[in-house]
Each structure stands twice: as structure tokens, then as C-alpha cells.
C-alpha atoms as a PDB file:
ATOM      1  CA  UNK A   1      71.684  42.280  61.097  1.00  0.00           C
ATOM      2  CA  UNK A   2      69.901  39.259  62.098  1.00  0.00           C
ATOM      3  CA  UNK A   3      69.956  38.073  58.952  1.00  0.00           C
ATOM      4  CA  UNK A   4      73.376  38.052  58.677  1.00  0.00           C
ATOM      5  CA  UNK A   5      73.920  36.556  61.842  1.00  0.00           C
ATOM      6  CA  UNK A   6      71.007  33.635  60.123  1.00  0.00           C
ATOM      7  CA  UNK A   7      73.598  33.475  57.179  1.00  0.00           C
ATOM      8  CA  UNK A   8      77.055  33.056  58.841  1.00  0.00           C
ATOM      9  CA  UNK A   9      75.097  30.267  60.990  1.00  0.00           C
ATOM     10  CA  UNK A  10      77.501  31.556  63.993  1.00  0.00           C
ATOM     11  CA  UNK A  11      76.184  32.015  67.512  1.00  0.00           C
ATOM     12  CA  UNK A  12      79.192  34.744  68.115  1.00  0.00           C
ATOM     13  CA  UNK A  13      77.284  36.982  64.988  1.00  0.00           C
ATOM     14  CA  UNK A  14      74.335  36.043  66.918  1.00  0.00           C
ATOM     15  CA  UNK A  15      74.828  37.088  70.170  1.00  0.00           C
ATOM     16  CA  UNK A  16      76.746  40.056  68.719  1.00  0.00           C
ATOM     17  CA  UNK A  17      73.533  41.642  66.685  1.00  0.00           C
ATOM     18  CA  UNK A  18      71.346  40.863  69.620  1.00  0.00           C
ATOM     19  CA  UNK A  19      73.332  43.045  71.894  1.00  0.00           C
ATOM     20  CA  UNK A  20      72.347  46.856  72.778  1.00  0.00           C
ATOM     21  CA  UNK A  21      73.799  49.308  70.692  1.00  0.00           C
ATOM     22  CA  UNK A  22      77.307  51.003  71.930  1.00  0.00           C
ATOM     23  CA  UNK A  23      76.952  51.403  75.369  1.00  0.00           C
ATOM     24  CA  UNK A  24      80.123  54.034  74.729  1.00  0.00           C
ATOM     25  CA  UNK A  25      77.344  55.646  72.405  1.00  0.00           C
ATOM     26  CA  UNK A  26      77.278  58.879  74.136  1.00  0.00           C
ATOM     27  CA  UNK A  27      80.728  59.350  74.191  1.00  0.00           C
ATOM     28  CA  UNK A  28      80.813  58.780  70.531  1.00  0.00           C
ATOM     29  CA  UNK A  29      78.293  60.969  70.058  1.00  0.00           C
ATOM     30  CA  UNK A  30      79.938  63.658  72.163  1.00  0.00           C
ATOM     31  CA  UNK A  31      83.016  63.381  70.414  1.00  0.00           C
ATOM     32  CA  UNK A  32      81.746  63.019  66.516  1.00  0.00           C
ATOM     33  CA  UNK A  33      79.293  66.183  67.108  1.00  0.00           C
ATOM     34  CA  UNK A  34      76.003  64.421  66.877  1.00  0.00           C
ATOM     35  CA  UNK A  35      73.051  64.719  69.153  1.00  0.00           C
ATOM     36  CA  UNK A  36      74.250  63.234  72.300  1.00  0.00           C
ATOM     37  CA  UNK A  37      70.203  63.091  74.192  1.00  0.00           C
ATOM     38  CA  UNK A  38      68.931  61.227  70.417  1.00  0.00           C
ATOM     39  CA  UNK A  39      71.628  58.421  70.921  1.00  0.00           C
ATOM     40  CA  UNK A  40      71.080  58.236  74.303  1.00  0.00           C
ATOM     41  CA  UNK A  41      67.225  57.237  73.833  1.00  0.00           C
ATOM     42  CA  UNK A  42      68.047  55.477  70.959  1.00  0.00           C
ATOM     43  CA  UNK A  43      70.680  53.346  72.954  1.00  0.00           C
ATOM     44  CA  UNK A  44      68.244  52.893  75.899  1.00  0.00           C
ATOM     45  CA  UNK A  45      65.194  51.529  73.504  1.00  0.00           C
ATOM     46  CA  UNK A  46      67.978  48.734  72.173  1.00  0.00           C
ATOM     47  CA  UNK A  47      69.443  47.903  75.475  1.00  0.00           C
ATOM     48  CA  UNK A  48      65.156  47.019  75.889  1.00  0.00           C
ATOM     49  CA  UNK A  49      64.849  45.118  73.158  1.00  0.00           C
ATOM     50  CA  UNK A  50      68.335  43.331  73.353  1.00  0.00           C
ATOM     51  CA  UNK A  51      66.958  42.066  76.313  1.00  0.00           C
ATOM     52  CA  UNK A  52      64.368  40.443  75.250  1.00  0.00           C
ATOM     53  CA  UNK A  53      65.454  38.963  72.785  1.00  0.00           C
ATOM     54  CA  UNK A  54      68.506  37.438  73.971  1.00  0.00           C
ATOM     55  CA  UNK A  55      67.068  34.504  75.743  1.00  0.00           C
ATOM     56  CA  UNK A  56      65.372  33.615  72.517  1.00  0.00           C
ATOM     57  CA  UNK A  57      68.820  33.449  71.043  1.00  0.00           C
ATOM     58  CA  UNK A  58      71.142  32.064  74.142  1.00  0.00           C
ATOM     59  CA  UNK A  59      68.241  30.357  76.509  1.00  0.00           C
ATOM     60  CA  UNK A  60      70.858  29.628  78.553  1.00  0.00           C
ATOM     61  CA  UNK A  61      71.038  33.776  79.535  1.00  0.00           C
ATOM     62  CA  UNK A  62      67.449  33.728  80.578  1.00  0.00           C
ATOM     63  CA  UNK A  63      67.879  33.865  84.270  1.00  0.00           C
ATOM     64  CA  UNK A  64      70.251  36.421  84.353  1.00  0.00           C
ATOM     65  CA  UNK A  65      68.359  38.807  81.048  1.00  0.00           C
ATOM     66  CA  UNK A  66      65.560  38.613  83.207  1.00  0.00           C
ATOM     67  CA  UNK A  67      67.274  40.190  86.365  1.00  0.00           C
ATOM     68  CA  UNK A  68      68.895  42.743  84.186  1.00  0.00           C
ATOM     69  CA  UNK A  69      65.426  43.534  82.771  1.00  0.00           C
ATOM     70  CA  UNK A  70      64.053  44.285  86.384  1.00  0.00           C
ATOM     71  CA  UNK A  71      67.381  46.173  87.225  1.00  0.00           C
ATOM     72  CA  UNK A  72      66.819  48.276  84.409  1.00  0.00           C
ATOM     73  CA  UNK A  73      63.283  48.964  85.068  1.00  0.00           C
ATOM     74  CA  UNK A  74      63.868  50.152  88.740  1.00  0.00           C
ATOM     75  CA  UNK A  75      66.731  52.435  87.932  1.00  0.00           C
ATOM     76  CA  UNK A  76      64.314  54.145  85.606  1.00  0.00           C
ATOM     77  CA  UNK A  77      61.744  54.092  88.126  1.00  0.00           C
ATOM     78  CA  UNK A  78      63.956  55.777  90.450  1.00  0.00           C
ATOM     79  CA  UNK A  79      65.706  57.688  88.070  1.00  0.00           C
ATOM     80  CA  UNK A  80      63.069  59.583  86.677  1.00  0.00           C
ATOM     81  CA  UNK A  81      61.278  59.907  90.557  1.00  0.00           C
ATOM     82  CA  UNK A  82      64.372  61.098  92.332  1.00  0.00           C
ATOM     83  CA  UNK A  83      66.495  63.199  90.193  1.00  0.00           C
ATOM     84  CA  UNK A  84      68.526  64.178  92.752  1.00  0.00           C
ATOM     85  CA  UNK A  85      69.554  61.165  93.648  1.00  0.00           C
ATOM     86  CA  UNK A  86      70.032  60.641  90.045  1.00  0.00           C
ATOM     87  CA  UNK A  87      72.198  63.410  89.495  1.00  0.00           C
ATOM     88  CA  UNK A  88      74.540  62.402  92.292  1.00  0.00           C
ATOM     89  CA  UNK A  89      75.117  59.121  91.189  1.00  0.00           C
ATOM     90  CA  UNK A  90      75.766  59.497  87.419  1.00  0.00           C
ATOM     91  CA  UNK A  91      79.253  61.096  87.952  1.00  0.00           C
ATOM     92  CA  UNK A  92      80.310  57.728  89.103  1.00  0.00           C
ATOM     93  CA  UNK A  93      78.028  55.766  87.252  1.00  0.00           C
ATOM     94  CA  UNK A  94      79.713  56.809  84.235  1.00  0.00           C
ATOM     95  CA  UNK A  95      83.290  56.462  84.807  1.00  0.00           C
ATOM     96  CA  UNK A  96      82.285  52.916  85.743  1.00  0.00           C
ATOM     97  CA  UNK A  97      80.196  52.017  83.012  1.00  0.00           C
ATOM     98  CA  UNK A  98      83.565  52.929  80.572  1.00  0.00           C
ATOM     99  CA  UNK A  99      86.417  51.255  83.201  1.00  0.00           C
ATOM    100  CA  UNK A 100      84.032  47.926  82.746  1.00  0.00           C
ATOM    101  CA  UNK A 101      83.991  48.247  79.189  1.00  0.00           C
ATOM    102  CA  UNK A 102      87.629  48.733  78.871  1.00  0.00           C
ATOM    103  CA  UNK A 103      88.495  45.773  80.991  1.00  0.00           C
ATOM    104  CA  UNK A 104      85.792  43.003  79.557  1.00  0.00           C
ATOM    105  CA  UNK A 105      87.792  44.276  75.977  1.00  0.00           C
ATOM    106  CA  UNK A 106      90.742  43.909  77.373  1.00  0.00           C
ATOM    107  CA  UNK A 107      90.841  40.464  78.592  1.00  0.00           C
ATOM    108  CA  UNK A 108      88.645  39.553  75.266  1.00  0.00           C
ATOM    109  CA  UNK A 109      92.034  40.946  73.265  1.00  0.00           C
ATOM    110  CA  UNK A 110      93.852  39.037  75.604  1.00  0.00           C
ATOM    111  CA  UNK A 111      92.299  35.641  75.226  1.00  0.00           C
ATOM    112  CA  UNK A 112      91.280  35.923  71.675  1.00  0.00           C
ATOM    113  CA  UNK A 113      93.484  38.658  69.446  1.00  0.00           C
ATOM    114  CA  UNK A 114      95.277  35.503  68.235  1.00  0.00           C
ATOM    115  CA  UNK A 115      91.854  33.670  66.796  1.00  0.00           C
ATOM    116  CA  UNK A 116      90.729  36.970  64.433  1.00  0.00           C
ATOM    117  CA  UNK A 117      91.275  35.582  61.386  1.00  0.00           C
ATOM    118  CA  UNK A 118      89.817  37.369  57.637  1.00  0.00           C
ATOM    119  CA  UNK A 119      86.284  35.731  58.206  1.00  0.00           C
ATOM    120  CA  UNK A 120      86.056  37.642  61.807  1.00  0.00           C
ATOM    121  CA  UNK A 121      86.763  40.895  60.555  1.00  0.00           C
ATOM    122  CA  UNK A 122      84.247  40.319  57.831  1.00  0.00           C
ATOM    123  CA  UNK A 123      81.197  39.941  59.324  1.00  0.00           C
ATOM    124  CA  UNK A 124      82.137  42.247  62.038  1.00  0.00           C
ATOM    125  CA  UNK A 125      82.607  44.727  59.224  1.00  0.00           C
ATOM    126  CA  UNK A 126      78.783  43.128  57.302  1.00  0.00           C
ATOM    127  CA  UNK A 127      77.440  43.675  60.803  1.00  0.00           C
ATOM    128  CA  UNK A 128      78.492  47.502  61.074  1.00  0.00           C
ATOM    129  CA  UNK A 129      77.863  48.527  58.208  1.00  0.00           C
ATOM    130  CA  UNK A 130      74.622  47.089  57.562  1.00  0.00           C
ATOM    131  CA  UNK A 131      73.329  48.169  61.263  1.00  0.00           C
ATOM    132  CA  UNK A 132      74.951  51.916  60.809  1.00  0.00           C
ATOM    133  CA  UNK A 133      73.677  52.192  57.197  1.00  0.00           C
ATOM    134  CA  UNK A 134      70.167  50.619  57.511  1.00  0.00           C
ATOM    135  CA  UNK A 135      69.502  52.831  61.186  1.00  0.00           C
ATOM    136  CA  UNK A 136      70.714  55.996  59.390  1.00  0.00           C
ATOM    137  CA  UNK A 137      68.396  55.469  56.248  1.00  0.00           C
ATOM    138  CA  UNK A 138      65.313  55.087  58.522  1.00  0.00           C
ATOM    139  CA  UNK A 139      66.238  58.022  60.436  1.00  0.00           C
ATOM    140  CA  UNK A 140      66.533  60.076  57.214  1.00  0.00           C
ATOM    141  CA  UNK A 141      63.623  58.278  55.552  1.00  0.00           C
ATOM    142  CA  UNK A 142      61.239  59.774  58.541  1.00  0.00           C
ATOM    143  CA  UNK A 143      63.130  63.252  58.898  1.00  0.00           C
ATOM    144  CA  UNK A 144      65.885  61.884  62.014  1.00  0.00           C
ATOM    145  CA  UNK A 145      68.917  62.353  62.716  1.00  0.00           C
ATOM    146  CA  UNK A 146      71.217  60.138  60.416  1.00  0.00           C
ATOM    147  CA  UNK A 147      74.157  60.220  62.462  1.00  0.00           C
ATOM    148  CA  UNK A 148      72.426  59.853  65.878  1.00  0.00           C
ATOM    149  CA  UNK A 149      70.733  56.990  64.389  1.00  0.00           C
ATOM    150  CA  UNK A 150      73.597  55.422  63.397  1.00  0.00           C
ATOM    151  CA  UNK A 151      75.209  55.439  66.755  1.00  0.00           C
ATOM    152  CA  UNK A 152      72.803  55.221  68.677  1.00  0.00           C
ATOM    153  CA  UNK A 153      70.885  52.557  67.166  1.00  0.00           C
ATOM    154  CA  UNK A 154      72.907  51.004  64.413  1.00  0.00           C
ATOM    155  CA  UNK A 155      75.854  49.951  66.455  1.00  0.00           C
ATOM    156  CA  UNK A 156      76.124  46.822  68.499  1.00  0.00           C
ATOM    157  CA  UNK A 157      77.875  46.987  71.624  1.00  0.00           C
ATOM    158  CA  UNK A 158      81.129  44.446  71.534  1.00  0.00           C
ATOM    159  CA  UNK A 159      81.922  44.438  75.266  1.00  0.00           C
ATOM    160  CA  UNK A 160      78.171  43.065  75.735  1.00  0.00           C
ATOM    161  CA  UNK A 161      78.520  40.508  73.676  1.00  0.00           C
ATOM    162  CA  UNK A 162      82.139  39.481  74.381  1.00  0.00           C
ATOM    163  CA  UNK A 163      81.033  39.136  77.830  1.00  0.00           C
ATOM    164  CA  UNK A 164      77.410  36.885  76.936  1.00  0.00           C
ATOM    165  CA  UNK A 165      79.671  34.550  74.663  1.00  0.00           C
ATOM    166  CA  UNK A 166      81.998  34.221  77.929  1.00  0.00           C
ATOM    167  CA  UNK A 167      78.774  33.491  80.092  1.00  0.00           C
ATOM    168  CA  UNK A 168      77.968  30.338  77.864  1.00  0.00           C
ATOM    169  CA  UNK A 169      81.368  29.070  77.288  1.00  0.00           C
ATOM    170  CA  UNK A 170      81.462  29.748  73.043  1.00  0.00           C
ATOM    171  CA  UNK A 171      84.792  28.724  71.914  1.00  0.00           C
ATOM    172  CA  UNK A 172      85.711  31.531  70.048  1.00  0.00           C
ATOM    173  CA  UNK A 173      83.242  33.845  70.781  1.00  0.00           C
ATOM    174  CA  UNK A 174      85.248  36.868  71.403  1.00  0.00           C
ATOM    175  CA  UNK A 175      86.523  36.910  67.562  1.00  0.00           C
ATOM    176  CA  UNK A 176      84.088  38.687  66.163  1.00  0.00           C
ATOM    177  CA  UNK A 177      83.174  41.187  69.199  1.00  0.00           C
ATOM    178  CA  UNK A 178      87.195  41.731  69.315  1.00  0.00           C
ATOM    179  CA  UNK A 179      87.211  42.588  65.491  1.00  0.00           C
ATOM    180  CA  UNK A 180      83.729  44.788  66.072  1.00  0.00           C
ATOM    181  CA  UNK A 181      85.459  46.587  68.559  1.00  0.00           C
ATOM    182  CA  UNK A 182      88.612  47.683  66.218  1.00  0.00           C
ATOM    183  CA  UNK A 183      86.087  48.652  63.442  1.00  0.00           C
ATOM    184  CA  UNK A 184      84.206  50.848  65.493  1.00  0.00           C
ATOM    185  CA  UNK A 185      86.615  52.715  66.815  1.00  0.00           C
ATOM    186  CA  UNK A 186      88.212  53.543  63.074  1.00  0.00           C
ATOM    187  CA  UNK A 187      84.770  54.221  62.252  1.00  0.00           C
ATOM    188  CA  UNK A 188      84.109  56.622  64.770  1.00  0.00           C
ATOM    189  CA  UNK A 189      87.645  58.397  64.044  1.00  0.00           C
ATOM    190  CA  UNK A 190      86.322  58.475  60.330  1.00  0.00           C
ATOM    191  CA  UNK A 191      83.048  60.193  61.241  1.00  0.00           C
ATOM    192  CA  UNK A 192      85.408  62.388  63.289  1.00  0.00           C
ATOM    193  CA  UNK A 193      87.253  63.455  60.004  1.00  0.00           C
ATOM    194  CA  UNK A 194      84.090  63.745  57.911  1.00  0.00           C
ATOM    195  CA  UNK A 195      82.612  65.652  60.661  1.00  0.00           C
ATOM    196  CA  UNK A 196      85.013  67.952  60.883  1.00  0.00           C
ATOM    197  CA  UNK A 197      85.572  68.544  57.732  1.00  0.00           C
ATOM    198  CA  UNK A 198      81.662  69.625  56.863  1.00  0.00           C
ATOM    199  CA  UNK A 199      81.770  71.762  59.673  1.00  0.00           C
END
């Protein structure tokens, strides 16, 4: 993916294969039929690794990555010491997580729905398939989970980077997320189909 991003020469493609996978990915998962704990993990290493290498990408985000690096690393201190505490808090964690990922697309629809053009849709579509396709080969190459893979490590989450190119002020920068967005959710009603059919 980053070399399609290297390619387009677009900082929205950028920020956009830099991001975390779906942070919806469970839900996907839950609703496809694929392993829901694989995509979790799998989501959890990329949120990790998106950021760290976001700053190298939007230097701008440093500050704020590195905050959201310690955040993470306390809730999983805490999460995996007090699993009580845990367990109370995820029932609202959760509905939160999707109400915030609703809204960011929303207003990203709102402001930039009119700016998708062919080229958009494109490399949002280059940028899921190659992710989806090239995580679901390894997986299958080393005796994974295709599926799992694919969601949980071959997607990029839109709302993430709708909401980074907002952060630096990218004209435009929603375009691409906006047109991720649509594609992922047809291709998560296609695995859906496909899914149900094998079964």
C-alpha cells in the first residue's frame, strides 16, 4: 500500500495507508463469520505500527501520535492488570468507539461527497484491494486465517484518516477516505454473500 500511496504522490493515499486497519474490524468480523479474537490482534498490532509511522509521514501529527502511543500503552497496562475494570468499561467503550466513527464519516460526507471524483474512487479501490489481497495471501502462505487477515490487517481505517487529513488542514483530504469508506462497506456486504453462500 505504501507504494501506491509513493505512486499517486498524494498525502490523502498517504495518510490513508498509514492508518490502523478498520477500527469497525470486529464488527465486520462478527458479521462476515470470521474469527472475531484474530482481527482483533491483528487490528491492535496495526493501530501500533500506524502509530509510528505516522509522524514519519505527517510530522506535523507527532505531538499528538505520541500521546496516543502512551494512551494506548496504559490502557493495555491496565487492561490486561484489572480485568474487571476492563470488563465494565468495554460495554461503553464500544458503543463509543462506533458513534465517533459514524460522526467523523459523517461530517467527512458532508464536507467532501461533492470532491469524489473517478481518480478518488480509484485508488481507494488500488488501496483495498491490494491491502485485503496481499494480508490474506500471507495469512494463507503461513497457514492463517485469510479472511481474518484481510480484515483485520488488510483494511485501512477511513474515519482515522479522514480525521488526520482534517488535523493538518489537506484540501481535499477526505476524498479518498470518503470513497474508502463506500468500498468497504460493499466489500464487506460481498464477503457477507460469499460467506453465506459457502456455508
Amino acid at each position: 500500500m505504501i507504494s501506491v500511496a509513493l505512486i499517486a504522490a498524494d498525502p490523502a493515499v498517504a495518510i490513508l495507508a498509514l492508518s490502523p486497519s478498520s477500527l469497525a474490524g470486529a464488527a465486520m468480523a462478527r458479521w462476515i463469520g470470521a474469527r472475531e479474537e484474530t482481527v482483533a490482534a491483528l487490528m491492535t498490532g496495526t493501530i501500533v505500527l500506524s502509530l509510528a509511522l505516522l509522524p514519519a509521514g505527517v510530522p506535523a501529527l507527532a505531538v499528538t501520535l505520541n500521546m496516543g502511543l502512551a494512551a494506548l500503552v496504559v490502557g493495555v497496562v491496565v487492561a490486561g492488570s484489572f480485568p474487571q475494570i476492563r470488563d465494565a468499561i468495554l460495554p461503553v467503550l464500544d458503543p463509543a468507539r462506533y458513534t465517533a466513527i459514524a460522526a467523523i464519516l459523517a461530517i467527512t460526507a458532508i464536507t467532501s461527497v461533492s470532491l469524489v471524483d473517478g481518480r478518488s474512487i480509484a485508488l481507494a479501490g488500488i488501496l483495498l484491494a491490494t491491502g485485503a489481497l496481499g494480508a490474506a495471501i500471507g495469512a494463507w502462505a503461513f497457514g492463517g486465517d485469510p479472511l481474518a487477515a484481510a480484515i483485520g490487517g488488510g483494511t485501512r481505517d477511513p474515519s482515522v484518516a479522514a480525521s488526520v487529513a482534517m488535523l493538518v488542514g489537506l484540501a481535499g483530504g477526505g476524498t479518498v477516505p470518503l470513497a474508502y469508506a463506500g468500498l468497504l462497506a460493499l466489500a464487506t456486504a460481498l464477503g457477507k454473500l460469499v460467506v453465506r453462500r459457502q456455508t
